[in-house]
Protein backbone atom coordinates (compact mmCIF):
# COMPACT_ATOMS: atom_id res chain seq x y z
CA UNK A 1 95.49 114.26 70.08
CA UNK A 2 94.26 113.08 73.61
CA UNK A 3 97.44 113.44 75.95
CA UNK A 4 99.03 109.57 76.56
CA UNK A 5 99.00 108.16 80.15
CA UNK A 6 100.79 105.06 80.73
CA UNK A 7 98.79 102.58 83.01
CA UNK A 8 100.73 100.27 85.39
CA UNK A 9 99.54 97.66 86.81
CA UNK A 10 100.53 95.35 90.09
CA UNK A 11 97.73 93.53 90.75
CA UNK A 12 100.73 90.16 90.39
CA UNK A 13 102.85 92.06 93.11
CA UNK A 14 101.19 94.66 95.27
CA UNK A 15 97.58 93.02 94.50
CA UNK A 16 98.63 89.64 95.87
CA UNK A 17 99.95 90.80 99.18
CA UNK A 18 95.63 91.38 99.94
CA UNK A 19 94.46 88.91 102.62
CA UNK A 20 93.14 86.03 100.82
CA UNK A 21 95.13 85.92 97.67
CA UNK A 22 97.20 83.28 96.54
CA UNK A 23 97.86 83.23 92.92
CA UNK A 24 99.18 79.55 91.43
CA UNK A 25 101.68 79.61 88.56
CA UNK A 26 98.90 79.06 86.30
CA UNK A 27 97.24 82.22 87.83
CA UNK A 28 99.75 84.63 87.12
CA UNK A 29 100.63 83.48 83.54
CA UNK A 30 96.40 83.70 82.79
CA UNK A 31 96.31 87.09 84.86
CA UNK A 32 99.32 88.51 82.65
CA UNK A 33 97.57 87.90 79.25
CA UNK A 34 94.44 89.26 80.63
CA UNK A 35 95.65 92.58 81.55
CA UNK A 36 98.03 92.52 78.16
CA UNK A 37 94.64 92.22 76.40
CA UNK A 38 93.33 95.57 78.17
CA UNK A 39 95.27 97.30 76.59
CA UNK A 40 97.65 97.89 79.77
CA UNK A 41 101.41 99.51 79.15
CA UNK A 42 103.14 97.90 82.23
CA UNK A 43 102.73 94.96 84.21
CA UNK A 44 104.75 94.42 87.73
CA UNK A 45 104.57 90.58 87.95
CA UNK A 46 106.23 90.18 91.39
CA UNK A 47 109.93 89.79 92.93
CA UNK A 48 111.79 87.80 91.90
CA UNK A 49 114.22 87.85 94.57
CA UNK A 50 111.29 86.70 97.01
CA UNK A 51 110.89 82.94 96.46
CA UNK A 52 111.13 80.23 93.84
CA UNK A 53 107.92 80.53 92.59
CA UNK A 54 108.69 83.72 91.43
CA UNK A 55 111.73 82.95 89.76
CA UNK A 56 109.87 80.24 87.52
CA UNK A 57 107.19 82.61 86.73
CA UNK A 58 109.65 85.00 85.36
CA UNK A 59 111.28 82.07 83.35
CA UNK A 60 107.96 81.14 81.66
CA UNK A 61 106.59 84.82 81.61
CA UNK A 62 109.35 86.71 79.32
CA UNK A 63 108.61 83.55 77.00
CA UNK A 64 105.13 85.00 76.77
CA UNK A 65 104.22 87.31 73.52
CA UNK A 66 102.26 89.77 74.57
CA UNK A 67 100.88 92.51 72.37
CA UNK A 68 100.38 96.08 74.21
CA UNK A 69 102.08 95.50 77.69
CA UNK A 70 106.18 95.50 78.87
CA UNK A 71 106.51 92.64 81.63
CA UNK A 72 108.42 94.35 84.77
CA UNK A 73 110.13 92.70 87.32
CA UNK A 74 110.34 94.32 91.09
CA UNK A 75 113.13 94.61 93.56
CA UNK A 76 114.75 96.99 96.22
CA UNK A 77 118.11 98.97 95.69
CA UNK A 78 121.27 97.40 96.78
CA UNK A 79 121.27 96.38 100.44
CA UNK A 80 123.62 98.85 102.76
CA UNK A 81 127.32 98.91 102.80
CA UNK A 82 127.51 96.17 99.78
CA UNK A 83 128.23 96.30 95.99
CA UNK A 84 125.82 96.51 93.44
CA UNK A 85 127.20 93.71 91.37
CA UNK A 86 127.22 91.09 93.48
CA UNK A 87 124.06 92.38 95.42
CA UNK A 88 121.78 88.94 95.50
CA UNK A 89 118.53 91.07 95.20
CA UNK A 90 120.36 93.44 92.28
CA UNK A 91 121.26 89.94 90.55
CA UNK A 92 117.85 88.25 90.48
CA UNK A 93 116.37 91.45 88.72
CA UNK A 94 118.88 91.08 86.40
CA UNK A 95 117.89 87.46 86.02
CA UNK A 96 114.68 87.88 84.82
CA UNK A 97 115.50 88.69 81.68
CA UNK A 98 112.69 91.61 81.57
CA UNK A 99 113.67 94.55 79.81
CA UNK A 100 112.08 97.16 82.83
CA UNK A 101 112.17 96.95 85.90
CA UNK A 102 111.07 98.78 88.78
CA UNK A 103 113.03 99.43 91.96
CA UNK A 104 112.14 101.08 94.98
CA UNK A 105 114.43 103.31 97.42
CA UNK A 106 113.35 104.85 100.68
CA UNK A 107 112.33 108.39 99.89
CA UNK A 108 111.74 109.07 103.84
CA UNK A 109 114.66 109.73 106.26
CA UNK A 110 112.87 107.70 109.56
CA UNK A 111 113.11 104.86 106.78
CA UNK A 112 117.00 105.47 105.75
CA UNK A 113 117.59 105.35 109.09
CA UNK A 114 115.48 103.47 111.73
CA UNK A 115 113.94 100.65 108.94
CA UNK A 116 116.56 99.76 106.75
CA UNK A 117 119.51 101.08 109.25
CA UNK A 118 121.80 103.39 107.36
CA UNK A 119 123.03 106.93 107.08
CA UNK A 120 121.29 109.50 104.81
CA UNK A 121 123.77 109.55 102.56
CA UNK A 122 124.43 106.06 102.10
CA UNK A 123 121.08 105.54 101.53
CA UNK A 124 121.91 107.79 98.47
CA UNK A 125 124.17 106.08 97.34
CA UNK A 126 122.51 102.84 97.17
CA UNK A 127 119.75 104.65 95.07
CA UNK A 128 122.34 105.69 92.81
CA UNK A 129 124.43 102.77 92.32
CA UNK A 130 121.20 100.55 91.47
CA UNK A 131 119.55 102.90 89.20
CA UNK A 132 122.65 103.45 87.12
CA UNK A 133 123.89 99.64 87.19
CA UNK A 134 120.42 98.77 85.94
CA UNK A 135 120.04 101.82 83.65
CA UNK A 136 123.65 101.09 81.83
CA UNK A 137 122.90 97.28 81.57
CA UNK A 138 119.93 97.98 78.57
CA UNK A 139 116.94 97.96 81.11
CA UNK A 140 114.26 100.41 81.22
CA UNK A 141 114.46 101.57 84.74
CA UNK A 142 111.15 102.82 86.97
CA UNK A 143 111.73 104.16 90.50
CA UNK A 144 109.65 104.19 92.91
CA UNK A 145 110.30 107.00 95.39
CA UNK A 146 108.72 105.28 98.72
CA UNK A 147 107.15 106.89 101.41
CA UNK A 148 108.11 110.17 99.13
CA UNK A 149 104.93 111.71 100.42
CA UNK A 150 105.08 111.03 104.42
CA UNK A 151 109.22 111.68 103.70
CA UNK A 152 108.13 115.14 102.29
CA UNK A 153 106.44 116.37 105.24
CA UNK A 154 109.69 115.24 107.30
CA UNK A 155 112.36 116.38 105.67
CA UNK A 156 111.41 117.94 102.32
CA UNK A 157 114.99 118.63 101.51
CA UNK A 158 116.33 114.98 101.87
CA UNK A 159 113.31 113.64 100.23
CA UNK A 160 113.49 115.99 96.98
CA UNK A 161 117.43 114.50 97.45
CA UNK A 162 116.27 111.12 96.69
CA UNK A 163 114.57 112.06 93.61
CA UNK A 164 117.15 114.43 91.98
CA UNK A 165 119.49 111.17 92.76
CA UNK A 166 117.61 108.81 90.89
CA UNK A 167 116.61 111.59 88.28
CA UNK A 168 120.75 111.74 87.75
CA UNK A 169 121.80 107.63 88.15
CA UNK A 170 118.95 107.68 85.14
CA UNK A 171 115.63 106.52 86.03
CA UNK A 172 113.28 106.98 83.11
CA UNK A 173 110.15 107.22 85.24
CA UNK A 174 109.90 108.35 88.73
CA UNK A 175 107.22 107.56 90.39
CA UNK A 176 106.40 109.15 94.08
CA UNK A 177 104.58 106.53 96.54
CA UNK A 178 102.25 107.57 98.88
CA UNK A 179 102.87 103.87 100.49
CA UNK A 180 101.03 104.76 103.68
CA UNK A 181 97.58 105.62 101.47
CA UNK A 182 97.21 108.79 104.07
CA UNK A 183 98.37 111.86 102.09
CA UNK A 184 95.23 114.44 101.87
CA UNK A 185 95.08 116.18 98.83
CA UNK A 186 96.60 119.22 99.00
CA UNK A 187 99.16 117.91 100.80
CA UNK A 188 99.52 115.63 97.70
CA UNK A 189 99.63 118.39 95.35
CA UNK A 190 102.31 120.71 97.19
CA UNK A 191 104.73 117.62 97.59
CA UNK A 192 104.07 116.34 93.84
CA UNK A 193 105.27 120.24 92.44
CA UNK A 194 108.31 120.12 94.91
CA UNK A 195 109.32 117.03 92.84
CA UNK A 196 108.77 118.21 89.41
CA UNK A 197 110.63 121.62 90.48
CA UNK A 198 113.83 119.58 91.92
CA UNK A 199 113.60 117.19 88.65
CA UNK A 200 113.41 116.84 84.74
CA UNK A 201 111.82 112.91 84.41
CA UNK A 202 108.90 111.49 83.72
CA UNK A 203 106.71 111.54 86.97
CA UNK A 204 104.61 108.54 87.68
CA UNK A 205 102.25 108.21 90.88
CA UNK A 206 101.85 105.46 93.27
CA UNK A 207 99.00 105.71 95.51
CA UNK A 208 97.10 103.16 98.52
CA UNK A 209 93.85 103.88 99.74
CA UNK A 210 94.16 103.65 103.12
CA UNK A 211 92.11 107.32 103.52
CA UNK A 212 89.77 106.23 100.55
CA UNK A 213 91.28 109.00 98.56
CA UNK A 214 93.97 106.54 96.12
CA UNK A 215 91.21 106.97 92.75
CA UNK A 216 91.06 110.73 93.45
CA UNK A 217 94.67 111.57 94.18
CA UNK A 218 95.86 109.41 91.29
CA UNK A 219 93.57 111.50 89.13
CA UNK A 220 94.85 114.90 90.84
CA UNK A 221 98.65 113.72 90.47
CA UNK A 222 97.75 113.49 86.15
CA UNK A 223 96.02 116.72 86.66
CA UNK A 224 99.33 118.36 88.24
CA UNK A 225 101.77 116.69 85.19
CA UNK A 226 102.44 112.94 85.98
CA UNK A 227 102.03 110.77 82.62
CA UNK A 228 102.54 107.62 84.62
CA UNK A 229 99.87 105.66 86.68
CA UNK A 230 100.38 102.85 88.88
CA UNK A 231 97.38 100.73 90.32
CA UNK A 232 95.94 97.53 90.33
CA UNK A 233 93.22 96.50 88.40
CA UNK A 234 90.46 96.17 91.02
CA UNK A 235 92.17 97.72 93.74
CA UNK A 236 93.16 94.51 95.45
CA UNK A 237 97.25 95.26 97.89
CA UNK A 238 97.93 96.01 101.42
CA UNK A 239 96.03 96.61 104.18
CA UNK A 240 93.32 98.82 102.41
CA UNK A 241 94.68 98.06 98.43
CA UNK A 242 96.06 100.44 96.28
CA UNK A 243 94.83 102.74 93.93
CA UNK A 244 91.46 100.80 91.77
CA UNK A 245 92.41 101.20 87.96
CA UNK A 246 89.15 99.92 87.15
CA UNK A 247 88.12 103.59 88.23
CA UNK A 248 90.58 105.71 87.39
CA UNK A 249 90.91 104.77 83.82
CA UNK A 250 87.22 105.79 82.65
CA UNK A 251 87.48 108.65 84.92
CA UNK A 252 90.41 109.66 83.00
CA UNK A 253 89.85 108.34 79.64
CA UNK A 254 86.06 109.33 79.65
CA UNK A 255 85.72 112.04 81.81
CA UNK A 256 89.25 114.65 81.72
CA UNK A 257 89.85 113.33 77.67
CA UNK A 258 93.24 111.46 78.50
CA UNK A 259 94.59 108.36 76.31
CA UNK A 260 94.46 105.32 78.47
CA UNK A 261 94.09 102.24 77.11
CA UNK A 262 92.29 103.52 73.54
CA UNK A 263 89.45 101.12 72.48
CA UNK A 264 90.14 98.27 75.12
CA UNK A 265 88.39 100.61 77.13
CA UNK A 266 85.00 98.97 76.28
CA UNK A 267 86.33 95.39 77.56
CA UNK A 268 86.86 96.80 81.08
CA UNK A 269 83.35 95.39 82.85
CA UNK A 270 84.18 91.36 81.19
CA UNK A 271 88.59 91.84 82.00
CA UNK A 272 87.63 93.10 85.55
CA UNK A 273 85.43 89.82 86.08
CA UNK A 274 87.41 87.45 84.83
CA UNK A 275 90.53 89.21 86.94
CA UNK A 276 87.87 88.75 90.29
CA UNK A 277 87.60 85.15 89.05
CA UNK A 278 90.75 84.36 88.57
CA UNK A 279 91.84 86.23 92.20
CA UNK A 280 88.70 83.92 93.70
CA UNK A 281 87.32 86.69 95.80
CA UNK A 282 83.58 87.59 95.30
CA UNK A 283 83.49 90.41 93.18
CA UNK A 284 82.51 93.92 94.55
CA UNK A 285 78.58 94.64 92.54
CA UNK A 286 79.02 98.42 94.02
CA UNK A 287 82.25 99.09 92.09
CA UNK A 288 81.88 102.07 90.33
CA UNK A 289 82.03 101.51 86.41
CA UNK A 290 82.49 97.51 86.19
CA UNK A 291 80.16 96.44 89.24
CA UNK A 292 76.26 95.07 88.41
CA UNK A 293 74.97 97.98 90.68
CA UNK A 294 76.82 100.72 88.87
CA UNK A 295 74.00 101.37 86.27
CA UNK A 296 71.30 99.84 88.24
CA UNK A 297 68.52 101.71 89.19
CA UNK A 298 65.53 100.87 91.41
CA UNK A 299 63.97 104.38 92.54
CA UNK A 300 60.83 105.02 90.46
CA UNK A 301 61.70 108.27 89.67
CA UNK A 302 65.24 107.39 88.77
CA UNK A 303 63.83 105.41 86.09
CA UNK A 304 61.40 106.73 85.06
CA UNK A 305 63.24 110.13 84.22
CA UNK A 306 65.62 107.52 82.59
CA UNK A 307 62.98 106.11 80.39
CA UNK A 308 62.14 109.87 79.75
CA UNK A 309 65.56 111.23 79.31
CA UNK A 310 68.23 109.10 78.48
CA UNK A 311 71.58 110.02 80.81
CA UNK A 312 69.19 111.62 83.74
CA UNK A 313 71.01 109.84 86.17
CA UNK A 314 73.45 108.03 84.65
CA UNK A 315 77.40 109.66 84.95
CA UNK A 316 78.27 107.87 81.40
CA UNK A 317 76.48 105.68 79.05
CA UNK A 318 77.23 102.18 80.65
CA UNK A 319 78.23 100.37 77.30
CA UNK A 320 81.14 103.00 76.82
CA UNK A 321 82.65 100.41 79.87
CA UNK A 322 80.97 97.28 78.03
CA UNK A 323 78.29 97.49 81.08
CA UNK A 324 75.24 97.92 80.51
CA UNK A 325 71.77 99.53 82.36
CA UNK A 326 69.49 97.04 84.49
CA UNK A 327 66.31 98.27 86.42
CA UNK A 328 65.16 96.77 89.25
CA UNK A 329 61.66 95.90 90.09
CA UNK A 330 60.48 96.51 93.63
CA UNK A 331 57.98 98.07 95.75
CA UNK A 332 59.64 101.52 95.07
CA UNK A 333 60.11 101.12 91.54
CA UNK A 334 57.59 102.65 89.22
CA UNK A 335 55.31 101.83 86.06
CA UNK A 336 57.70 102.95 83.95
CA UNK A 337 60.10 100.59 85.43
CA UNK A 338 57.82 97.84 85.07
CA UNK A 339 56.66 98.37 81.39
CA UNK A 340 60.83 98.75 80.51
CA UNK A 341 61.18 96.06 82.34
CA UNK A 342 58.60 93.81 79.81
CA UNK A 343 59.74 95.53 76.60
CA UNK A 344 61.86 92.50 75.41
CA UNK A 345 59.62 89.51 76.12
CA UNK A 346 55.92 91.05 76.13
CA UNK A 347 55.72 94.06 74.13
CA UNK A 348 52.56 93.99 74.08
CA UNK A 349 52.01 93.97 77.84
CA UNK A 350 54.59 96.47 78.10
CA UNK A 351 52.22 99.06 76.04
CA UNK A 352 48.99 98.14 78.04
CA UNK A 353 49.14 100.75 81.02
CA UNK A 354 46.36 98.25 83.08
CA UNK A 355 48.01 95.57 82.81
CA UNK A 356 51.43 96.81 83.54
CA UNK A 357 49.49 98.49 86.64
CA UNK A 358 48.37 95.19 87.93
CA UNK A 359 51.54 93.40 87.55
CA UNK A 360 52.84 96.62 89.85
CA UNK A 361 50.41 96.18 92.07
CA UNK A 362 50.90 92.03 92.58
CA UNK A 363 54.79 92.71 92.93
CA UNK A 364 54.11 94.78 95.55
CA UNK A 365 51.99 92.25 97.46
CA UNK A 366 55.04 89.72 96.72
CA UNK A 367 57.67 92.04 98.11
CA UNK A 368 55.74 92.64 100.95
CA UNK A 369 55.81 88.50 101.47
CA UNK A 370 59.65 88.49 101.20
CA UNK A 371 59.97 88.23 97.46
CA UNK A 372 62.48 89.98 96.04
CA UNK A 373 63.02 90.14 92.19
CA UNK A 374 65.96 91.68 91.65
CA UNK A 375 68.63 89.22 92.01
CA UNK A 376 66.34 86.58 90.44
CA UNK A 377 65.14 87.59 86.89
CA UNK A 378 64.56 84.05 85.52
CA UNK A 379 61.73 84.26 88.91
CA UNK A 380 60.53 87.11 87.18
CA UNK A 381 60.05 85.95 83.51
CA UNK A 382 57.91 83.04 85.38
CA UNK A 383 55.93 85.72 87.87
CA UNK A 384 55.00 87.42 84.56
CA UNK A 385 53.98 84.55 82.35
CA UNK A 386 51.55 82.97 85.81
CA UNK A 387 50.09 86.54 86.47
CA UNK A 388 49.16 86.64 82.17
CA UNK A 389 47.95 82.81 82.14
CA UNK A 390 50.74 82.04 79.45
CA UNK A 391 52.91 79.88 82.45
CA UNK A 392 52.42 76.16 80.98
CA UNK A 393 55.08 73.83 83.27
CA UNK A 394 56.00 71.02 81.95
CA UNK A 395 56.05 69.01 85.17
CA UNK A 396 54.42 69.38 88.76
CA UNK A 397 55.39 67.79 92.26
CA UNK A 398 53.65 65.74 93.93
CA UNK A 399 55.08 64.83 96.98
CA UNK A 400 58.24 65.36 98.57
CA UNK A 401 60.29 64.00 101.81
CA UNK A 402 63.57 64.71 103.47
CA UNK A 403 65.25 63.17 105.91
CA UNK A 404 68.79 64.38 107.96
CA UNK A 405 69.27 62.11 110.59
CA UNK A 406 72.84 60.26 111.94
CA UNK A 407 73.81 57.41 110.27
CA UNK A 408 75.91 54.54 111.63
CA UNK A 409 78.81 56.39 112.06
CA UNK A 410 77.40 59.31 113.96
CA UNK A 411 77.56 61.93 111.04
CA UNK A 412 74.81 63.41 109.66
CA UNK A 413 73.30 61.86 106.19
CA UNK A 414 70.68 63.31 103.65
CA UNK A 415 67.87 61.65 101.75
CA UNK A 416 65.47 62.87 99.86
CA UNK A 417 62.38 61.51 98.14
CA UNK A 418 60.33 63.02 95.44
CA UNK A 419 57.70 62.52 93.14
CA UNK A 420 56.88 64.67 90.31
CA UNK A 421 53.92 64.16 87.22
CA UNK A 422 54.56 64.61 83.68
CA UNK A 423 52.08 64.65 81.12
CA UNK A 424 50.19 62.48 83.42
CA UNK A 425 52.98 60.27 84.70
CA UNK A 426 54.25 60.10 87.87
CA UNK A 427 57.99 59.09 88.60
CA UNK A 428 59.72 58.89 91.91
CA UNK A 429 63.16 58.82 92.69
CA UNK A 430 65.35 58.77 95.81
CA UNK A 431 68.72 60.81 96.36
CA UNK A 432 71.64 60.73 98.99
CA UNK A 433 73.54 64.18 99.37
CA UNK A 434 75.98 66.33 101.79
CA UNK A 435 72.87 68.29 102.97
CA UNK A 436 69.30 68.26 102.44
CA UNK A 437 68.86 70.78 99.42
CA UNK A 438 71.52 68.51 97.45
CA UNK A 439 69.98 65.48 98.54
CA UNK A 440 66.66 66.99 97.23
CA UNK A 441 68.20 68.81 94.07
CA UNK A 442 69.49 65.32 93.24
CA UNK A 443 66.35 63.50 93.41
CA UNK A 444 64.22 66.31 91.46
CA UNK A 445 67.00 65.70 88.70
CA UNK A 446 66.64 62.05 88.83
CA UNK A 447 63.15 62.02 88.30
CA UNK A 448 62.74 64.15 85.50
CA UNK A 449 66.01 63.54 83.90
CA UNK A 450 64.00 60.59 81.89
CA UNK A 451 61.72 63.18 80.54
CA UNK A 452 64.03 66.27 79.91
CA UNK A 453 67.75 64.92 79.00
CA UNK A 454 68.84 68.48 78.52
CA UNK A 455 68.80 68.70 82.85
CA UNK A 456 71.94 66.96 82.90
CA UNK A 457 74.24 69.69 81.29
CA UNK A 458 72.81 71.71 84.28
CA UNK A 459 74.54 72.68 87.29
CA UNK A 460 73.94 74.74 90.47
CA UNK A 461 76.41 77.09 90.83
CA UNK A 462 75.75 79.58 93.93
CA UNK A 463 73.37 79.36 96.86
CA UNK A 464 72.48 82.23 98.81
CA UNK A 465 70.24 82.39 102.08
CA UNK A 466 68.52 85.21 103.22
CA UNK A 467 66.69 85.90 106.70
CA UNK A 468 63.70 88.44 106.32
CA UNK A 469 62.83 88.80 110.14
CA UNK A 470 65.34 88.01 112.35
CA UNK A 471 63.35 89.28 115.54
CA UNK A 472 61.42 85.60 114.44
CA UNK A 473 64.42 84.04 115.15
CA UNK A 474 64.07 80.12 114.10
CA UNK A 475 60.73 81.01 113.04
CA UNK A 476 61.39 83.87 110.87
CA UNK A 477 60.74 83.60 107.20
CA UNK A 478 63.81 82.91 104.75
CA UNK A 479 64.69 84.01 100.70
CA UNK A 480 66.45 81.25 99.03
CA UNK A 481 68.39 82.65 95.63
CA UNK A 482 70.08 80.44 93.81
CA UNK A 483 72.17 80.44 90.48
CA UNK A 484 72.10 77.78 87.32
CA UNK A 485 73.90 77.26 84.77
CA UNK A 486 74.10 74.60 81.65
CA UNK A 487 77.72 75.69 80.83
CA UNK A 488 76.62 78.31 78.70
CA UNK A 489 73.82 80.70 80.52
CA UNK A 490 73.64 81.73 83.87
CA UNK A 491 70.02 82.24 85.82
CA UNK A 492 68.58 83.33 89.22
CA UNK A 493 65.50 81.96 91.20
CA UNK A 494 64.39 82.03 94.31
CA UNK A 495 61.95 80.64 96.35
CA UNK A 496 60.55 81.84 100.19
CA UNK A 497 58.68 80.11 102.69
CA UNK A 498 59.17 79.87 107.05
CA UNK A 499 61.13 76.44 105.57
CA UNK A 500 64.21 76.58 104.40
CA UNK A 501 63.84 73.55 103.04
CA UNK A 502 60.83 73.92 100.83
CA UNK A 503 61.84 77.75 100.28
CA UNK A 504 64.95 75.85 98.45
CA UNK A 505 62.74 73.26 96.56
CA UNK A 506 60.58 76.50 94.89
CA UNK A 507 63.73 77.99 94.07
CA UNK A 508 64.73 74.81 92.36
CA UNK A 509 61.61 73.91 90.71
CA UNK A 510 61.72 77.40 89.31
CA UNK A 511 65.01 77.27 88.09
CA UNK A 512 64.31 73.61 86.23
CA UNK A 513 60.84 75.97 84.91
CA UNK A 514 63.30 78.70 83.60
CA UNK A 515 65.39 75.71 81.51
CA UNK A 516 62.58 73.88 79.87
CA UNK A 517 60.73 77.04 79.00
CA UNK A 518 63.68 78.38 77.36
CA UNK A 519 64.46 75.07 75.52
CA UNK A 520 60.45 75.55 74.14
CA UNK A 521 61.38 79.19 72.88
């Protein structure tokens, strides 16, 4: 049987001390059943010694069932000089009512005695007294060894002292913290047998990223021995984050044969998305494993030795993550890309080598123009069914107006006028908005909304901007992408012209295209 690692996560503690998160209540009681459902062993929800928020999410958390993961509580030994049962910090762990927690000690002598103020030997003791009060009250207890790496290179001796002390007050997992994320690796792997020389425990690692090296020195630390991995899900924690679990898991579980999170393995691309979601940060693409761009390929001869060889240049087979492969069509894409590309919609096409070669060729033109299909493959579909003759739109425009000028009350207001034909009969309709590409994607709605109900489930959901020559300054020709959705289904246009304006409108008009085609298939 595949050797077990136990996966850790503190993307509720460590992850939330990132610039720009601030998880709600509601946040951290969604984010906990999410990671339960990956399959995770431990989840560090946050101190509850911090603040009242904290203390309420504890309440409400150990009410929650969950199904593979132990909810763990965080907090610091004992403070200096003051005992363990009536230490406030000691007592609010104890209040949480979890049954692990994890509590961290200084593992690094300039700590012991510059940070926190004490001797070396007191410092000791506090590590002791904690871990064994905890340990002998029925909890599981994790310790986190900090600064054990940077203490190593100090003073080996005291911080081998801290773990053997924590190893006898009872810890059941001690895990050494390379808090400062600058450990190289073979520094890593001299300090990490020190430990398990000094010791008998369960060794866990703790890793940030500050030198980019957190994914590969967690992965060298299971190599070594350790059974226990903390990290947060998408690497979100201080300064530079902490060690991405999103990464180390496959590479583990897929790549050195380890026992991660068994099956739930497959759910890690959709649990990583929602997590981004729920955080509210715009999620990475170029994450390795979970991110769009991981199994995207746009070289020619990338895909096309794909299309020839499945796994040419591909590290795993992207579905083993529940990603999956996407080719991009550009000017340096191939044929081969191309007909792939048409397999699902037009066979046919996709088999007939001169017309695949002409679509090539027109794409190219378009790119060269400031088109750019990959983040728009609802632009696509259309491109392809106008260059074949099968494009049939259900409605055209026949005029359009915008004003922004300052109203009354010297702010800026947006109208917007269009007209549009359907089946031979034009309707107008006027729209107010806060700029002019609501005002106008208000008025295109009104008008048509007579004719095609089904626009009123739709919504636009992301607007993206792009300049194509900024040596034209003002002049310079723009790429207008925007995202859809009815609720259900998501879809890109775009649209690109010297006018923002009207490069928005195309992108638009394309995206209402995309709907009512769809709604005729």
């Amino acid at each position: 049987m595949a050797k077990r690692i136990e996966i850790f996560d503190s993307t509720l503690r460590d992850g939330a001390q990132a610039r720009g998160i601030n998880y709600s209540l509601s946040d951290k009681i969604y984010m906990l059943g999410l990671l339960d459902s990956l399959g995770i062993d431990y989840i560090e929800a946050g101190n509850p010694a911090s603040n009242p928020k904290e203390r309420l999410f504890f309440e409400q958390a150990v009410r929650v069932s969950l199904k593979n993961a132990k909810l763990v509580a965080f907090g610091s030994t004992r403070r200096k000089n003051t005992d363990v049962k009536v230490d406030a910090g000691v007592k609010s762990l104890m209040d949480a009512g979890t049954d692990v927690v994890a509590v961290f000690g200084k593992a690094w002598d300039l700590h012991a005695t510059d940070v926190i103020g004490t001797t070396l030997e007191e410092n000791l003791c506090m590590i002791y007294d904690t871990v064994r009060y905890l340990k002998e009250s029925g909890r599981e207890v994790i310790f986190d060894a900090e600064h054990y790496f940077d203490g190593f290179k100090a003073n080996s001796g005291y911080a081998l002292d801290v773990v053997r002390t924590a190893c006898r007050a009872g810890a059941g997992t001690i895990a050494l913290c390379d808090t400062n994320g600058g450990t190289m690796p073979r520094e890593l792997e001299e300090a990490i047998k020190a430990a398990m020389e000094a010791a008998d425990v369960k060794w866990g690692i703790h890793v940030h990223n500050d030198s980019e090296l957190a994914v590969a020195n967690t992965i060298l630390a299971v190599q070594l021995g350790t059974v226990h991995v903390q990290g947060t899900l998408l690497g979100y924690g201080e300064r530079c984050g902490n060690a991405r679990l999103s990464s180390i898991i496959p590479g583990l579980q897929l790549k050195l044969g380890y026992d991660c999170i068994g099956d739930h393995i497959k759910d890690l691309y959709h649990v990583a998305r929602e997590a981004a979601e729920i955080t509210n940060l715009p999620f990475d693409e170029t994450l390795p494993y979970v991110g769009r761009n991981a199994f995207a390929h746009k070289g020619g001869m990338h895909i096309d030795g794909l299309c020839k060889a499945e796994g040419s240049f591909e590290h795993i087979e992207p579905s083993l993550v529940g990603n999956s492969r996407e080719y991009l069509l550009s000017e340096v894409a191939g044929k081969s890309a191309m007909a792939t590309k048409l397999e699902d919609e037009f066979p046919e096409v996709a088999k007939d080598k001169k017309k695949v070669g002409a679509l090539m060729e027109r794409l190219k033109d378009l790119e060269n123009e400031g088109y750019s299909f990959e983040g728009a493959e609802s632009s696509f579909r259309i491109f392809v069914m106008k260059e074949l003759g099968l494009h049939k739109s259900k409605f055209s425009l026949v005029h359009f107006k915008v004003s922004d000028e300052p109203t009354h009350e010297n702010t800026f207001g947006a109208y917007a006028v269009v007209k549009v034909n359907v089946n031979g009969e034009n309707r107008m309709a006027a729209a107010e908005g806060n700029g002019p590409v609501n005002a106008l994607d208000k008025a295109l709605r009104e008008a048509l909304g007579q004719f095609f109900p089904e626009l009123k489930s739709v919504t636009l959901t992301d607007y993206k901007v792009r300049v194509l020559d900024t040596n034209a300054a003002t002049g310079a020709k723009v790429r207008v992408v925007i995202e859809s959705s009815d609720g259900e289904n998501y879809w890109h246009n775009m649209g690109v012209s010297t006018d923002v304006i009207e490069a928005s409108l195309f992108a638009l008009i394309d995206s209402i295209d995309h709907l009512l085609l769809c709604k005729k298939d």
